[in-house]
C-alpha atoms as a PDB file:
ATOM      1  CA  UNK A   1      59.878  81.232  90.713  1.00  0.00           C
ATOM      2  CA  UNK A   2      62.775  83.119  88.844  1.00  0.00           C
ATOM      3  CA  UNK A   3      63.720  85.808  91.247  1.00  0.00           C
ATOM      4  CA  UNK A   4      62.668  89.231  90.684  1.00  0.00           C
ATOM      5  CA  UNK A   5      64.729  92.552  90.167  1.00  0.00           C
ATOM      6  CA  UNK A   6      64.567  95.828  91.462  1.00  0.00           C
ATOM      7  CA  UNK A   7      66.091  98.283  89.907  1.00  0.00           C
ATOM      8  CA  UNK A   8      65.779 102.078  89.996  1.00  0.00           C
ATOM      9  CA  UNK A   9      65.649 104.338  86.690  1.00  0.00           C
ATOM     10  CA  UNK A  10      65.820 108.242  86.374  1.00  0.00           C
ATOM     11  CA  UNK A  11      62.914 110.042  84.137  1.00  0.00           C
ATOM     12  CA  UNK A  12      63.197 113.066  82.875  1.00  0.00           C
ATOM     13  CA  UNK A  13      62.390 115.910  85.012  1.00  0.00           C
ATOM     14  CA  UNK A  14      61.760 114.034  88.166  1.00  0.00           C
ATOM     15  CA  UNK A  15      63.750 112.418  90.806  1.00  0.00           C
ATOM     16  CA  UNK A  16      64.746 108.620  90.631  1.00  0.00           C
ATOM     17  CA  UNK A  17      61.290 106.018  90.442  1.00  0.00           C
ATOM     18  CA  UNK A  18      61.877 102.517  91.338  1.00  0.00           C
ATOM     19  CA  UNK A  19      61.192  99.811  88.697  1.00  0.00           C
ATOM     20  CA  UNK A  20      60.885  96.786  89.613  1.00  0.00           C
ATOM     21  CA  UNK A  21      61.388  93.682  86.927  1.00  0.00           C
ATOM     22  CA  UNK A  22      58.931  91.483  87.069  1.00  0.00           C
ATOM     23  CA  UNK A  23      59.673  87.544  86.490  1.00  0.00           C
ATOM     24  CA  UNK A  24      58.572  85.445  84.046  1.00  0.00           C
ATOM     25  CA  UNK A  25      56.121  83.530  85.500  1.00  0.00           C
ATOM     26  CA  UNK A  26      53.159  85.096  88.175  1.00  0.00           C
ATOM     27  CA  UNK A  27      51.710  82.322  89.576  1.00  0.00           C
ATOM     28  CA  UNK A  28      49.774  81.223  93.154  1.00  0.00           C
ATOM     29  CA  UNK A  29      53.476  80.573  93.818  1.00  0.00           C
ATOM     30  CA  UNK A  30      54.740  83.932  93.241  1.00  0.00           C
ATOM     31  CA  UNK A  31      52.009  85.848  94.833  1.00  0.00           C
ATOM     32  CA  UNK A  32      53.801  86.313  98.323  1.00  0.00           C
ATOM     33  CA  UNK A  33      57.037  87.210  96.715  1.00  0.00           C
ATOM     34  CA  UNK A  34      55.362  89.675  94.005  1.00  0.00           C
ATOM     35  CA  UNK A  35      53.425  91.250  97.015  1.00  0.00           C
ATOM     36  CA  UNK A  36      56.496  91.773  99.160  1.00  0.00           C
ATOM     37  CA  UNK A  37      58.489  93.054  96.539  1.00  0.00           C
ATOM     38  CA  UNK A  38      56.018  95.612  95.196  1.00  0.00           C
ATOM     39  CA  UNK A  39      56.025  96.570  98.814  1.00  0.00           C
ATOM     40  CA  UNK A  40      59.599  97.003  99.067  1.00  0.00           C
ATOM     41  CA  UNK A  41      59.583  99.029  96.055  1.00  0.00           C
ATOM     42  CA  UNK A  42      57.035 101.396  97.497  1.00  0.00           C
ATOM     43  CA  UNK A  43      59.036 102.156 100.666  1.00  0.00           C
ATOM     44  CA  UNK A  44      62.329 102.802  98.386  1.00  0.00           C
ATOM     45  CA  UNK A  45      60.218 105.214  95.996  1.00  0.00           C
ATOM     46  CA  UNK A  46      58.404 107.227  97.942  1.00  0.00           C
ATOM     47  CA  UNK A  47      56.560 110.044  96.597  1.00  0.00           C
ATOM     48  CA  UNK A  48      59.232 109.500  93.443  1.00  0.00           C
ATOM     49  CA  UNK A  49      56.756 105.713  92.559  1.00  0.00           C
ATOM     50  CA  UNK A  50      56.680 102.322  91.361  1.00  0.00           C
ATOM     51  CA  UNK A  51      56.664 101.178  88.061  1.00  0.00           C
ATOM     52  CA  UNK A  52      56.732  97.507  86.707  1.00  0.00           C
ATOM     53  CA  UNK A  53      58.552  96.482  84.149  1.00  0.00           C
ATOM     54  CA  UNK A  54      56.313  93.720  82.451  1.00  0.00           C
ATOM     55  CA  UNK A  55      58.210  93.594  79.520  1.00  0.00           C
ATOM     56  CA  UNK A  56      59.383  89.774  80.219  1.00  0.00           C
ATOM     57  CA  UNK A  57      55.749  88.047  81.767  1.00  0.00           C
ATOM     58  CA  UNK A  58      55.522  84.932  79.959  1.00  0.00           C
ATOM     59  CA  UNK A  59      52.228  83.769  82.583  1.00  0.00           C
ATOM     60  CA  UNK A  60      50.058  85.854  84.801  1.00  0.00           C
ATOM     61  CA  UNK A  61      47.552  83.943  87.089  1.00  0.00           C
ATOM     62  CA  UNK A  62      44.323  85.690  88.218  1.00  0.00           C
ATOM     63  CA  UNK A  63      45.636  86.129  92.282  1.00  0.00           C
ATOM     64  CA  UNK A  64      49.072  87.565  90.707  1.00  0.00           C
ATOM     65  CA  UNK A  65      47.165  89.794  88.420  1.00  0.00           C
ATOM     66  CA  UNK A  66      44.455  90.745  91.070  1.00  0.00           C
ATOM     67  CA  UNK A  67      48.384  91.839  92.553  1.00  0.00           C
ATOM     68  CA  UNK A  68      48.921  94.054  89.857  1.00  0.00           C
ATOM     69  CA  UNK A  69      45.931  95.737  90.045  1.00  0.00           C
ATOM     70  CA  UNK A  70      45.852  96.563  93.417  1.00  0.00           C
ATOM     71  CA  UNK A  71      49.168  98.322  93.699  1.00  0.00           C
ATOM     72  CA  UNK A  72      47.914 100.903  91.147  1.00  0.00           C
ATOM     73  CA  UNK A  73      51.850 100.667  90.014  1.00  0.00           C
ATOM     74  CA  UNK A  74      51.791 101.118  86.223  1.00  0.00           C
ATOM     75  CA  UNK A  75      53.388  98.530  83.941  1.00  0.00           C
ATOM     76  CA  UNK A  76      56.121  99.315  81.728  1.00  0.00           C
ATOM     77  CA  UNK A  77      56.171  97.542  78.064  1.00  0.00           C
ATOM     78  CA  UNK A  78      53.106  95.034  78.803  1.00  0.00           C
ATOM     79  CA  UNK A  79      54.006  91.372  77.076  1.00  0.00           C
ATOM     80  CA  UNK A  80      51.284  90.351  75.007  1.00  0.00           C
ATOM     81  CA  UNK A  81      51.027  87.425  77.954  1.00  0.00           C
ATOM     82  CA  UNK A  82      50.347  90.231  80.295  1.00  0.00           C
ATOM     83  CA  UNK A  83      47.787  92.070  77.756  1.00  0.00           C
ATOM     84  CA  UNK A  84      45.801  88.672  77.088  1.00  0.00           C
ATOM     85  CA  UNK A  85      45.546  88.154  80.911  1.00  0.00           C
ATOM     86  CA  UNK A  86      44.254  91.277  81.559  1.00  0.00           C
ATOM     87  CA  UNK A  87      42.036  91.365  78.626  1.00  0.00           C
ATOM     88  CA  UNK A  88      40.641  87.689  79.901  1.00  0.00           C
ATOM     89  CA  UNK A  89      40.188  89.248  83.230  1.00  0.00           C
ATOM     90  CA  UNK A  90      37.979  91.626  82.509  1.00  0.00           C
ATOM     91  CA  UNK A  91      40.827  94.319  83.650  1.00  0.00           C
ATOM     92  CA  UNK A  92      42.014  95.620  80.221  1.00  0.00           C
ATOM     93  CA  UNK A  93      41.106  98.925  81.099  1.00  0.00           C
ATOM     94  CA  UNK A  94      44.148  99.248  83.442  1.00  0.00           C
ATOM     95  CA  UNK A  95      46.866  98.676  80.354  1.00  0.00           C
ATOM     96  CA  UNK A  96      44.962 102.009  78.144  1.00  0.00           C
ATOM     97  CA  UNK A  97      48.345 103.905  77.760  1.00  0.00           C
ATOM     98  CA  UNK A  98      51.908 101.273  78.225  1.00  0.00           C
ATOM     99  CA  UNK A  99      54.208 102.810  79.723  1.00  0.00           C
ATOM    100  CA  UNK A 100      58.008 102.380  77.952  1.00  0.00           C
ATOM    101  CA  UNK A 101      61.311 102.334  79.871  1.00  0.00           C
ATOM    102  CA  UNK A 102      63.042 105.382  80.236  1.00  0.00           C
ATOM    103  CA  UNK A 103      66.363 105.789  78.459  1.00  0.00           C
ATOM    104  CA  UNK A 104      69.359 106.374  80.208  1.00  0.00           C
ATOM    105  CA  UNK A 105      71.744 108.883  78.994  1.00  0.00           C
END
């Protein structure tokens, strides 16, 4: 699995939110590691939150996505990998309004 980045981003009008950067494939493989850093991310961001930058998901399996779903962290610039997987999953619902990247000044 191609290792995963956090990185943290500053939106407007709030404090610094943790993004994490997801890797390019989410398979069974990658569940552990994608569960540990979501996590991770969590404890760093506090009340401040998670988001997931998606933006680079060339696979999503159904436990990685299941994942996803449960942290309730939203996903920033969806792949169209990402949108087909949800959309096959039944779990479109949760991609109504992608999120962008903030822009740092």
């Amino acid at each position: 699995m191609a290792a995963a980045s956090l990185s943290t981003s500053i939106e407007s009008g709030a404090g610094p939110a943790v993004c994490v950067t997801l890797p390019e494939r989410l398979d069974t493989a990658a569940a552990f590691a994608l569960k540990g850093m979501i996590e991770q991310a969590k404890e760093q961001g506090g009340a401040n939150g998670v988001s997931l930058d998606s933006s680079g998901v060339a696979y999503v399996g159904g436990l990685c996505l299941q994942i996803l779903v449960a942290s309730g962290c939203p996903l920033v610039s969806p792949s169209e990998q990402v949108k087909e997987a949800y959309s096959l999953f039944g779990t479109g619902e949760f991609l109504s309004e992608p999120l962008t990247l903030p822009v740092e000044q």
